[in-house]
PDB file of N, CA and C in Angstrom:
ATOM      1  N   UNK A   1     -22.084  -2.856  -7.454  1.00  0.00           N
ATOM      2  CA  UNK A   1     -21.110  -3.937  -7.345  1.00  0.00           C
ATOM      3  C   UNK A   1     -20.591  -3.982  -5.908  1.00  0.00           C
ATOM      4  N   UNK A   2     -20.542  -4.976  -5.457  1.00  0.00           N
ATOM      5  CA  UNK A   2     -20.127  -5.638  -3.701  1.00  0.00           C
ATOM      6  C   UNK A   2     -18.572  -5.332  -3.662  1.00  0.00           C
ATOM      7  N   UNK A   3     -17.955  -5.065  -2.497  1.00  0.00           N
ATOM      8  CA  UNK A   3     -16.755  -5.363  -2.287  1.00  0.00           C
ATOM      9  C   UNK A   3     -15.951  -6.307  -2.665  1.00  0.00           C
ATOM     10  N   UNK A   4     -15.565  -7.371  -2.837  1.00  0.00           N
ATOM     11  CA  UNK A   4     -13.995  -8.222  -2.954  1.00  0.00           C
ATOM     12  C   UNK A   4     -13.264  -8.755  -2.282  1.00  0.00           C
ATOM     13  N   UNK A   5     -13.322  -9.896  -1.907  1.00  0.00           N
ATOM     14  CA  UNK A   5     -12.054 -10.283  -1.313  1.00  0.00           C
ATOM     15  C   UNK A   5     -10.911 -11.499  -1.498  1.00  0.00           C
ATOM     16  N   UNK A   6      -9.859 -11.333  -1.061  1.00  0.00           N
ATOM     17  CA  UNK A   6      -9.491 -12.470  -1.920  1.00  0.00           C
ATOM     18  C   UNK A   6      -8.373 -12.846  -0.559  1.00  0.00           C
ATOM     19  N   UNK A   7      -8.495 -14.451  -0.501  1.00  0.00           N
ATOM     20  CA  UNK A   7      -7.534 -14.501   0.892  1.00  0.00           C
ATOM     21  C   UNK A   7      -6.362 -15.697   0.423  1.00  0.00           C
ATOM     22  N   UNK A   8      -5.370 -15.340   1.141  1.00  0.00           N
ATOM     23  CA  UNK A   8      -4.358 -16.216   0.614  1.00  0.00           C
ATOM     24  C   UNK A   8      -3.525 -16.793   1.846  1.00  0.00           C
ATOM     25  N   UNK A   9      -3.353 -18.433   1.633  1.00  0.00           N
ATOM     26  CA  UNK A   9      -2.774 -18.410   3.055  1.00  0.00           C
ATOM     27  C   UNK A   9      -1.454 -18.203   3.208  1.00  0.00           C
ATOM     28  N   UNK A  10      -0.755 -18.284   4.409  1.00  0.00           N
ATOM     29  CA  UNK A  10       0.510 -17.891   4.830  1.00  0.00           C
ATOM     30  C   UNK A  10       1.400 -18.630   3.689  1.00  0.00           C
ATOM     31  N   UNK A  11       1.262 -19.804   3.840  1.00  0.00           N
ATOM     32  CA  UNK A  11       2.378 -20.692   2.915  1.00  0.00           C
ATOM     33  C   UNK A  11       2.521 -20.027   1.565  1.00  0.00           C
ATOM     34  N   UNK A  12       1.166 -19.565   0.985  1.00  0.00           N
ATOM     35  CA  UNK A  12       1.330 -18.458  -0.506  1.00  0.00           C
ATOM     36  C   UNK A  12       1.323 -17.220  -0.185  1.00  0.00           C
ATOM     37  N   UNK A  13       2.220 -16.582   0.622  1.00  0.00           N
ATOM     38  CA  UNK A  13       2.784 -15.561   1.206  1.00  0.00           C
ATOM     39  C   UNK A  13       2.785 -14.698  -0.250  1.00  0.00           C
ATOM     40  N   UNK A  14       3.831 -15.063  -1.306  1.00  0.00           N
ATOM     41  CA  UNK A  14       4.588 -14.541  -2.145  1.00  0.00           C
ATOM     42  C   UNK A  14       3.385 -14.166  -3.117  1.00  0.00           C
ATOM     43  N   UNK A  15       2.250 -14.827  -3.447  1.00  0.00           N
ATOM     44  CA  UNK A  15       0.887 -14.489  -4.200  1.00  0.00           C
ATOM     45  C   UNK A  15       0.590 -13.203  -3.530  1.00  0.00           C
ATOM     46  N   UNK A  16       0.781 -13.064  -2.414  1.00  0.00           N
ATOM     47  CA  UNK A  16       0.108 -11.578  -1.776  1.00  0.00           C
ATOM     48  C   UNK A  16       0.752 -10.684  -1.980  1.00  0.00           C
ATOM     49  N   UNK A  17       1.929 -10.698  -2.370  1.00  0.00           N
ATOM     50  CA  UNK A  17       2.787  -9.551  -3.071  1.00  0.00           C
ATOM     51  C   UNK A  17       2.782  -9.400  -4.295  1.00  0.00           C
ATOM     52  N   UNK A  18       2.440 -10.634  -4.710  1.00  0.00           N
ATOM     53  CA  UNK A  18       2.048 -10.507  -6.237  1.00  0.00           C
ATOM     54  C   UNK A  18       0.861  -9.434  -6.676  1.00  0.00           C
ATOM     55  N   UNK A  19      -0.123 -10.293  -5.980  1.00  0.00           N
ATOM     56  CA  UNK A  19      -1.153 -10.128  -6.443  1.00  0.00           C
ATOM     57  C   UNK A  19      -1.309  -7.997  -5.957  1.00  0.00           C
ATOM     58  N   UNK A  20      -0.708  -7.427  -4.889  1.00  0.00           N
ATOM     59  CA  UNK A  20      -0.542  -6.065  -4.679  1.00  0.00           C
ATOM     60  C   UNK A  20      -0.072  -5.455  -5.996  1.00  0.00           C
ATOM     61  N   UNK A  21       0.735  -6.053  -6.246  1.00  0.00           N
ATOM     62  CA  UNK A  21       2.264  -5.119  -7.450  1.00  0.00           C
ATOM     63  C   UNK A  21       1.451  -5.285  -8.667  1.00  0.00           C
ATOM     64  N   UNK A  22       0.253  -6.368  -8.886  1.00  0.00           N
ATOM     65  CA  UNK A  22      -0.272  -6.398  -9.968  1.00  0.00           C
ATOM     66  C   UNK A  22      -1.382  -5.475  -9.973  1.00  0.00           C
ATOM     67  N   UNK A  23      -1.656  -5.774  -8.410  1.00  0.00           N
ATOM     68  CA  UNK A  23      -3.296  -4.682  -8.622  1.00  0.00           C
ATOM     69  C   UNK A  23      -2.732  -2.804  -8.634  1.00  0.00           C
ATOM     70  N   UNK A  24      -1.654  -2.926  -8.105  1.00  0.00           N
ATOM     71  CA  UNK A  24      -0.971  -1.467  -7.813  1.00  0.00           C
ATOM     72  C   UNK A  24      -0.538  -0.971  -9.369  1.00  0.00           C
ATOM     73  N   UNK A  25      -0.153  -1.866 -10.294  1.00  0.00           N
ATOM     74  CA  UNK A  25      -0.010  -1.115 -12.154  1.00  0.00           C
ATOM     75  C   UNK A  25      -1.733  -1.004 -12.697  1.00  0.00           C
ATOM     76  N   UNK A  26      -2.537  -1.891 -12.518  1.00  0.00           N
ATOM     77  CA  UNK A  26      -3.941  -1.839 -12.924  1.00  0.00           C
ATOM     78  C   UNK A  26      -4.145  -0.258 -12.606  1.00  0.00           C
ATOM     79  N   UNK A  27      -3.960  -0.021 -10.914  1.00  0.00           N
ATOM     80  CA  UNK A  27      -4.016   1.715 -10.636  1.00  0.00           C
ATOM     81  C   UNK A  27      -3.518   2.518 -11.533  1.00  0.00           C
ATOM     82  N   UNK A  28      -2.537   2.518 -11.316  1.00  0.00           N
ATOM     83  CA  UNK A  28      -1.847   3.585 -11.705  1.00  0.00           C
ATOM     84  C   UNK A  28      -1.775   3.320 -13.653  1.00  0.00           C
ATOM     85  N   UNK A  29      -2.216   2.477 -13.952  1.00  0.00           N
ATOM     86  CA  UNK A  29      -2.512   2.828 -15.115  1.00  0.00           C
ATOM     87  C   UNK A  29      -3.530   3.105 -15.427  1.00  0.00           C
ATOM     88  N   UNK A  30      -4.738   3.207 -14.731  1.00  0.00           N
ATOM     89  CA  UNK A  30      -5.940   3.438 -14.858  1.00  0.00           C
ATOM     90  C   UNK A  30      -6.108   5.191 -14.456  1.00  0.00           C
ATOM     91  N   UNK A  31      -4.866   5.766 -13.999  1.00  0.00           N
ATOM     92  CA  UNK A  31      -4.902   7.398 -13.679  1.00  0.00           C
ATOM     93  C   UNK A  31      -4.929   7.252 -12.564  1.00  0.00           C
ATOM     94  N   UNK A  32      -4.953   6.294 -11.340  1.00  0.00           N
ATOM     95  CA  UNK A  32      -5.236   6.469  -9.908  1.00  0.00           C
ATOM     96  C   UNK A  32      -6.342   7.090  -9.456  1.00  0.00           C
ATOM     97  N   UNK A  33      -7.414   6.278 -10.186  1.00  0.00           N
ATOM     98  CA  UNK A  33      -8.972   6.864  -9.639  1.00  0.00           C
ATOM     99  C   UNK A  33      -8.473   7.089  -8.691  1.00  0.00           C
ATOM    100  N   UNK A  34      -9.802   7.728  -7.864  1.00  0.00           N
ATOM    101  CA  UNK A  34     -10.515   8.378  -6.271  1.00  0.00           C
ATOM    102  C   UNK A  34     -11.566   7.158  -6.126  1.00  0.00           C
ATOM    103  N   UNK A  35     -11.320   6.320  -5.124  1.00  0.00           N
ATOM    104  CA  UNK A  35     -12.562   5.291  -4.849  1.00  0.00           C
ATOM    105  C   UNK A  35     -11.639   4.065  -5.093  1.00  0.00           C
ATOM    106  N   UNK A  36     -10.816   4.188  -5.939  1.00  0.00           N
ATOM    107  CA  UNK A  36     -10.375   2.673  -6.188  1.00  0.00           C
ATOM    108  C   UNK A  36      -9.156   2.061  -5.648  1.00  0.00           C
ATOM    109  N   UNK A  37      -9.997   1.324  -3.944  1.00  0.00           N
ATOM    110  CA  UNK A  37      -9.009   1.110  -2.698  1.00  0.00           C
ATOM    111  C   UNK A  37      -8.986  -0.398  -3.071  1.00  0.00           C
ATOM    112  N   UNK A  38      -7.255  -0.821  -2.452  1.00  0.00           N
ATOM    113  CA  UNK A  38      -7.071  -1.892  -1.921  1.00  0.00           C
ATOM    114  C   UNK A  38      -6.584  -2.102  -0.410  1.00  0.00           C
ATOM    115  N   UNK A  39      -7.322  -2.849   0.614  1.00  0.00           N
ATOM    116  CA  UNK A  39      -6.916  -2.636   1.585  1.00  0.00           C
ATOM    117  C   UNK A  39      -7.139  -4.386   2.093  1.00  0.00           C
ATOM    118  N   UNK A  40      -6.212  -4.773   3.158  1.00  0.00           N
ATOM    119  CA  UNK A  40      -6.076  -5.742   3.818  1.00  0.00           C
ATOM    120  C   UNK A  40      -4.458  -5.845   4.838  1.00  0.00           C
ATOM    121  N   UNK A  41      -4.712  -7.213   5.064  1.00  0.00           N
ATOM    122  CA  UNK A  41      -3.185  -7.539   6.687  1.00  0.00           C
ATOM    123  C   UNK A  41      -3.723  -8.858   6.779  1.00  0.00           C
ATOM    124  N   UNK A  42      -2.925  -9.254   7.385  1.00  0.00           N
ATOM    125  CA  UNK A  42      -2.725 -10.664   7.884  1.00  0.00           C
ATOM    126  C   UNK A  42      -3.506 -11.121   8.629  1.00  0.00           C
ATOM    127  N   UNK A  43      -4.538 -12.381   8.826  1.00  0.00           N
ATOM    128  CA  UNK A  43      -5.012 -12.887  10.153  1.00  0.00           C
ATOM    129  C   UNK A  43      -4.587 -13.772  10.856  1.00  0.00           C
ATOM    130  N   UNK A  44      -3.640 -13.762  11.751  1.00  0.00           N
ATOM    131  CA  UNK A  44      -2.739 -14.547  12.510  1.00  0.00           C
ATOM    132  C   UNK A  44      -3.575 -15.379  13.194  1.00  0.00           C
ATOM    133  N   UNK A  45      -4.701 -15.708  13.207  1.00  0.00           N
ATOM    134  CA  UNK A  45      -5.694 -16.559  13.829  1.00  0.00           C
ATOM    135  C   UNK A  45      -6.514 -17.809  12.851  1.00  0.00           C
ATOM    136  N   UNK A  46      -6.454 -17.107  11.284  1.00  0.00           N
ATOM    137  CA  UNK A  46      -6.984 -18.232  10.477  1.00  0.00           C
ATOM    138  C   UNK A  46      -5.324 -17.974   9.822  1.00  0.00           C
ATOM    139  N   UNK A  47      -4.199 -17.536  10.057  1.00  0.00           N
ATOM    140  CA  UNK A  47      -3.219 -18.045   9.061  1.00  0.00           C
ATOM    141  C   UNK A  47      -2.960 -17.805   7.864  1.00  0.00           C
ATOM    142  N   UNK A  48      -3.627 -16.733   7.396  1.00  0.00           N
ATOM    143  CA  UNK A  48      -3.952 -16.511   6.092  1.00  0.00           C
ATOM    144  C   UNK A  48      -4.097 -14.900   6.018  1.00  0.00           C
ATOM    145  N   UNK A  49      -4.045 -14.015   4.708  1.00  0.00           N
ATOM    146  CA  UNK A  49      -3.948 -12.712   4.257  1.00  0.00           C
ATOM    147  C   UNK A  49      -4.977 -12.757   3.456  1.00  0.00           C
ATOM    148  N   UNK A  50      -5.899 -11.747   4.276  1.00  0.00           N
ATOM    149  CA  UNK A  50      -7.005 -10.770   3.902  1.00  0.00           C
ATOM    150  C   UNK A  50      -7.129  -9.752   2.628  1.00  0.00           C
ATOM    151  N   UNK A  51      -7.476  -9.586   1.509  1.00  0.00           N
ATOM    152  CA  UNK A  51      -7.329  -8.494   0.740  1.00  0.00           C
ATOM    153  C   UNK A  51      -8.962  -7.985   0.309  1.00  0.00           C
ATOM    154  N   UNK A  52      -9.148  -6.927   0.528  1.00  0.00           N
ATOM    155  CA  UNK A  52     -10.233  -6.474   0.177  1.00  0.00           C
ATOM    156  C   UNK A  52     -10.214  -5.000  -0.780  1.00  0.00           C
ATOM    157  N   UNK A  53     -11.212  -5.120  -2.102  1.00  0.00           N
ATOM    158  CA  UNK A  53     -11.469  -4.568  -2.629  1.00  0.00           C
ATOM    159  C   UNK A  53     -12.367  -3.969  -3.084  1.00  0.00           C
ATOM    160  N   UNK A  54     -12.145  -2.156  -3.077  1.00  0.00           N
ATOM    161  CA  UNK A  54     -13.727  -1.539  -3.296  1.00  0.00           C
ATOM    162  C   UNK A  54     -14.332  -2.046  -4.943  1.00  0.00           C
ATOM    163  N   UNK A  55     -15.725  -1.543  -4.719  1.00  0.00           N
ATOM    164  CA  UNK A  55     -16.192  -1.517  -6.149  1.00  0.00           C
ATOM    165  C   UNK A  55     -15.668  -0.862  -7.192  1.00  0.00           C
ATOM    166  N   UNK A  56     -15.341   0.395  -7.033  1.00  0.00           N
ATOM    167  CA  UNK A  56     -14.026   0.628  -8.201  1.00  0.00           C
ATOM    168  C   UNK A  56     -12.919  -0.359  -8.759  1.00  0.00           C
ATOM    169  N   UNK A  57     -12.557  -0.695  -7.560  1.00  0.00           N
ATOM    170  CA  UNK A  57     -10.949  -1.599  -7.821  1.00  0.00           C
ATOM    171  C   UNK A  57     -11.472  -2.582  -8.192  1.00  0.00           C
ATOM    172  N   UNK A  58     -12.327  -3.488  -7.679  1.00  0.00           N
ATOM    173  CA  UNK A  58     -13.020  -4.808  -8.196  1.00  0.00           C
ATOM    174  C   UNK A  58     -13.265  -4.785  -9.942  1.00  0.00           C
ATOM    175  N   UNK A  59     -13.798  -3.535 -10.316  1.00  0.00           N
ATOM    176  CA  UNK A  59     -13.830  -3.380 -11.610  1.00  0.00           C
ATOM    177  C   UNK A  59     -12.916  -3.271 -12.329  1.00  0.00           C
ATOM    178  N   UNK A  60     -11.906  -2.174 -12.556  1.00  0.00           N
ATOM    179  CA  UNK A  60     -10.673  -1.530 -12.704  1.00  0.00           C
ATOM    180  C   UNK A  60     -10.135  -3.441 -13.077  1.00  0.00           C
ATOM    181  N   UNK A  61      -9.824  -4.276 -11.448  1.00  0.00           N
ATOM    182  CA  UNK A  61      -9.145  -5.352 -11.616  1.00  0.00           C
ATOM    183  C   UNK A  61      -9.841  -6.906 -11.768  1.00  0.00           C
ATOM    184  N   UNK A  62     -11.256  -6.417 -12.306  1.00  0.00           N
ATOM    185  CA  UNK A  62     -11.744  -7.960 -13.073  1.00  0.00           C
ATOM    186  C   UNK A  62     -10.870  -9.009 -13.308  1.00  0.00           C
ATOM    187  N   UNK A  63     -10.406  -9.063 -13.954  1.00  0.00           N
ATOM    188  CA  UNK A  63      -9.737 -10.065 -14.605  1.00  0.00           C
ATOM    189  C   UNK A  63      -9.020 -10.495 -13.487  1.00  0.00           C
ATOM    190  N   UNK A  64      -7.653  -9.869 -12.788  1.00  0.00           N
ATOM    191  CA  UNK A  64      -6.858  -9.826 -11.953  1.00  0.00           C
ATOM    192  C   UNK A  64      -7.546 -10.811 -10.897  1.00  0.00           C
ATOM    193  N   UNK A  65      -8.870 -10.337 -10.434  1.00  0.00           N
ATOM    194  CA  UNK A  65      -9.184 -10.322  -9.613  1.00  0.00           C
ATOM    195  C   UNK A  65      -9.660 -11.843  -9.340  1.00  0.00           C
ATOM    196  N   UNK A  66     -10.511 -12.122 -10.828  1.00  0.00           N
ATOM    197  CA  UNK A  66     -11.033 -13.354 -10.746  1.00  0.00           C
ATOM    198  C   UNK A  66      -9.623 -14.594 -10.641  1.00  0.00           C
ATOM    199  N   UNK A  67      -8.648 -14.410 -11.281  1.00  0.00           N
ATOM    200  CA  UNK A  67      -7.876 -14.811 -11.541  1.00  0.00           C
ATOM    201  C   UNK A  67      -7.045 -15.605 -10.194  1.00  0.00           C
ATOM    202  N   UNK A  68      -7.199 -15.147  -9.417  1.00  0.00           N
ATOM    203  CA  UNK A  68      -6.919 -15.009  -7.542  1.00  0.00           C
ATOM    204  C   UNK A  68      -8.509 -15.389  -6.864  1.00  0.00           C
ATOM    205  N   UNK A  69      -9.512 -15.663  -7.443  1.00  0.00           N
ATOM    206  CA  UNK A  69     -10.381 -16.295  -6.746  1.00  0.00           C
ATOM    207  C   UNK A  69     -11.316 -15.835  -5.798  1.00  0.00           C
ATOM    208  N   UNK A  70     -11.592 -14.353  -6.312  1.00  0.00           N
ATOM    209  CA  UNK A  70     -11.712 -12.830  -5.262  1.00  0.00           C
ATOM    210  C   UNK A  70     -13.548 -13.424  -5.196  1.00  0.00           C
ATOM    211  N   UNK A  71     -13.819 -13.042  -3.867  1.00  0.00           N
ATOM    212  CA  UNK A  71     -15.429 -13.560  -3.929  1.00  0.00           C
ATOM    213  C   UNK A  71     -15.641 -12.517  -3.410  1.00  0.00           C
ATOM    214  N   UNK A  72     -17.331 -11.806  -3.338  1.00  0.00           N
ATOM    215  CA  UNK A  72     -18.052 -10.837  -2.914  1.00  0.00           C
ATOM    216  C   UNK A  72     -17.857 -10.714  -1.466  1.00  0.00           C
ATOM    217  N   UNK A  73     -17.856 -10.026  -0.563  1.00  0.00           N
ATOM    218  CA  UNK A  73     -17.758  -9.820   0.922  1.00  0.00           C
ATOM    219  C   UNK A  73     -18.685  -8.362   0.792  1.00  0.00           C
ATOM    220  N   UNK A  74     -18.719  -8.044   2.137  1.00  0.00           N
ATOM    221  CA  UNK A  74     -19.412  -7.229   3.026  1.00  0.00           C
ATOM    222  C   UNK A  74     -17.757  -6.252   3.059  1.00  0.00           C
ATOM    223  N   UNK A  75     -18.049  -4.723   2.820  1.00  0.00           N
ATOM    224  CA  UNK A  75     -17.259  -3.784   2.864  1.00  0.00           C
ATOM    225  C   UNK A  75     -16.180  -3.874   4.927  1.00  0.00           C
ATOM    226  N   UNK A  76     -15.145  -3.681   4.256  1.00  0.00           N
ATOM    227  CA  UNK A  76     -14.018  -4.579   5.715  1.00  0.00           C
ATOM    228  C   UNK A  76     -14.511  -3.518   6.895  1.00  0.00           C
ATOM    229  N   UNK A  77     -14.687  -3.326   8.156  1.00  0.00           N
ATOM    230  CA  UNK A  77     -14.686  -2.532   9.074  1.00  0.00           C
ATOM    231  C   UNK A  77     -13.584  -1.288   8.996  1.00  0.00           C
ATOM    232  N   UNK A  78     -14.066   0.091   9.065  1.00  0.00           N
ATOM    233  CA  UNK A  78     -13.237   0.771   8.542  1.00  0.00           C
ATOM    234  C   UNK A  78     -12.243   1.100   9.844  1.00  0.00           C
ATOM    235  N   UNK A  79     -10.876   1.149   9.684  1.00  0.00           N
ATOM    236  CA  UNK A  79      -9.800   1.041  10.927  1.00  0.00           C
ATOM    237  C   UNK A  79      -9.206  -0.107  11.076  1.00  0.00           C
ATOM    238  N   UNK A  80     -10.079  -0.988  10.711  1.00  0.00           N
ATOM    239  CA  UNK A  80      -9.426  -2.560  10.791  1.00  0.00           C
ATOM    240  C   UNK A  80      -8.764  -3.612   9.856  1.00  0.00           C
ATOM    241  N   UNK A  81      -8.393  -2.680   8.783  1.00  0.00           N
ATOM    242  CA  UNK A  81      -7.851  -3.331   7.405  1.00  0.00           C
ATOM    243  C   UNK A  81      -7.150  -2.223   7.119  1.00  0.00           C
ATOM    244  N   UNK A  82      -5.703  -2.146   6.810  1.00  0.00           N
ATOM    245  CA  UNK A  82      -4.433  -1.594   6.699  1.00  0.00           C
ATOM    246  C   UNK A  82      -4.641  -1.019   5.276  1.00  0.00           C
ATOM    247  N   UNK A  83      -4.747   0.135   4.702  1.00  0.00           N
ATOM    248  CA  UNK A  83      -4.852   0.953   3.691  1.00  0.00           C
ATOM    249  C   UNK A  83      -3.391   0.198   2.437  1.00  0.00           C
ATOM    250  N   UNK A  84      -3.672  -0.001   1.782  1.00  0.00           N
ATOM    251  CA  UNK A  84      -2.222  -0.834   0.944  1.00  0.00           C
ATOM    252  C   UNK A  84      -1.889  -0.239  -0.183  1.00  0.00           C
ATOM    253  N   UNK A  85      -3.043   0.058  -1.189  1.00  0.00           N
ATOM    254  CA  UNK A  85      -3.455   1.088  -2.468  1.00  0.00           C
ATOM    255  C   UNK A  85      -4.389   1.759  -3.104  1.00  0.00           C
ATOM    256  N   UNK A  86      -4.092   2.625  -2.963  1.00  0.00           N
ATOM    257  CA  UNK A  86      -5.343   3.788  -3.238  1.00  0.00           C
ATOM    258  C   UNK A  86      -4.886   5.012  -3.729  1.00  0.00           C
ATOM    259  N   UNK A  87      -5.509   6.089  -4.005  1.00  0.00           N
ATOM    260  CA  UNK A  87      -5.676   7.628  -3.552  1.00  0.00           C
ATOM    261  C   UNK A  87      -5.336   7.743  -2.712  1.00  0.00           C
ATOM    262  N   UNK A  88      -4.607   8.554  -2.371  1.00  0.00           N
ATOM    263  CA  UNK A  88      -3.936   9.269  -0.893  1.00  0.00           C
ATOM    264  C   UNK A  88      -5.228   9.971  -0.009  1.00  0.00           C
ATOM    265  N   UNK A  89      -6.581  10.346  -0.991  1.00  0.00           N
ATOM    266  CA  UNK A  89      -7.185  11.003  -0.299  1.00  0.00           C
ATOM    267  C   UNK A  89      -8.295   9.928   0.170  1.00  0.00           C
ATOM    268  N   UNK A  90      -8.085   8.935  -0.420  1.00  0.00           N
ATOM    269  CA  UNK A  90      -8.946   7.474  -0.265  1.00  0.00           C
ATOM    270  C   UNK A  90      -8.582   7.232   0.963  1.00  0.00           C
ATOM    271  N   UNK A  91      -7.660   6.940   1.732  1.00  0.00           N
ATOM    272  CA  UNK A  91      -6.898   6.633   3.402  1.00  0.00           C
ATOM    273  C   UNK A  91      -8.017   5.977   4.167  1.00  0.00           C
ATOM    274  N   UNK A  92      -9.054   7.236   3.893  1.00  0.00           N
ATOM    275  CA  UNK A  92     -10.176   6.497   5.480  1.00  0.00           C
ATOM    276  C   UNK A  92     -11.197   6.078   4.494  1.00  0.00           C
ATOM    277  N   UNK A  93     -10.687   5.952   3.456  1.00  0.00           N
ATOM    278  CA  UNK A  93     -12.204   4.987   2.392  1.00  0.00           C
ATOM    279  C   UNK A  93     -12.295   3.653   3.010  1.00  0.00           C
ATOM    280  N   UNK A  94     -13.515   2.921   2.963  1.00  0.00           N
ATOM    281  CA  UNK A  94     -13.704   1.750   3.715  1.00  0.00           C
ATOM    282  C   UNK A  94     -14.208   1.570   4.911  1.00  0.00           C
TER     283      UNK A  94
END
């Protein structure tokens, strides 16, 4: 299964907090796998918030996910997408 992403623009600011606090109970009710990262930040150049999700989390948050309009991407450059939810030992996953 491919990475995830799901982008939201500035004006639906408040969806991107949503959509965290929702994917952040999916975790932690799921036991807080190992592997199952959410990571993204803002692109002040297209105006819009980045969220990317591993293949764990993509699964874990199916539903969630589709629900927000999440399409397949290429895994984010690792360093360049802000760690948001995960495993603590997940950090440099990505």
């Amino acid at each position: 299964m491919p990475w995830k992403q799901v982008i939201i623009p500035d004006k639906e600011e408040q969806k991107r907090w949503q959509l965290e606090e929702e994917f952040k109970q999916i975790f932690i009710s799921s036991g807080s796998p190992i592997g199952a990262v959410m990571r993204g930040g803002r692109d002040p150049f297209a105006k819009n918030h980045r969220l990317f999700f591993s293949p764990l989390a993509a699964r874990l948050a199916a539903d969630l996910l589709r629900r927000y309009g999440a399409e397949d991407c290429n895994r984010p450059p690792k360093g360049e997408t802000p760690f948001l939810v995960g495993n603590e030992s997940d950090k440099e996953f990505g």
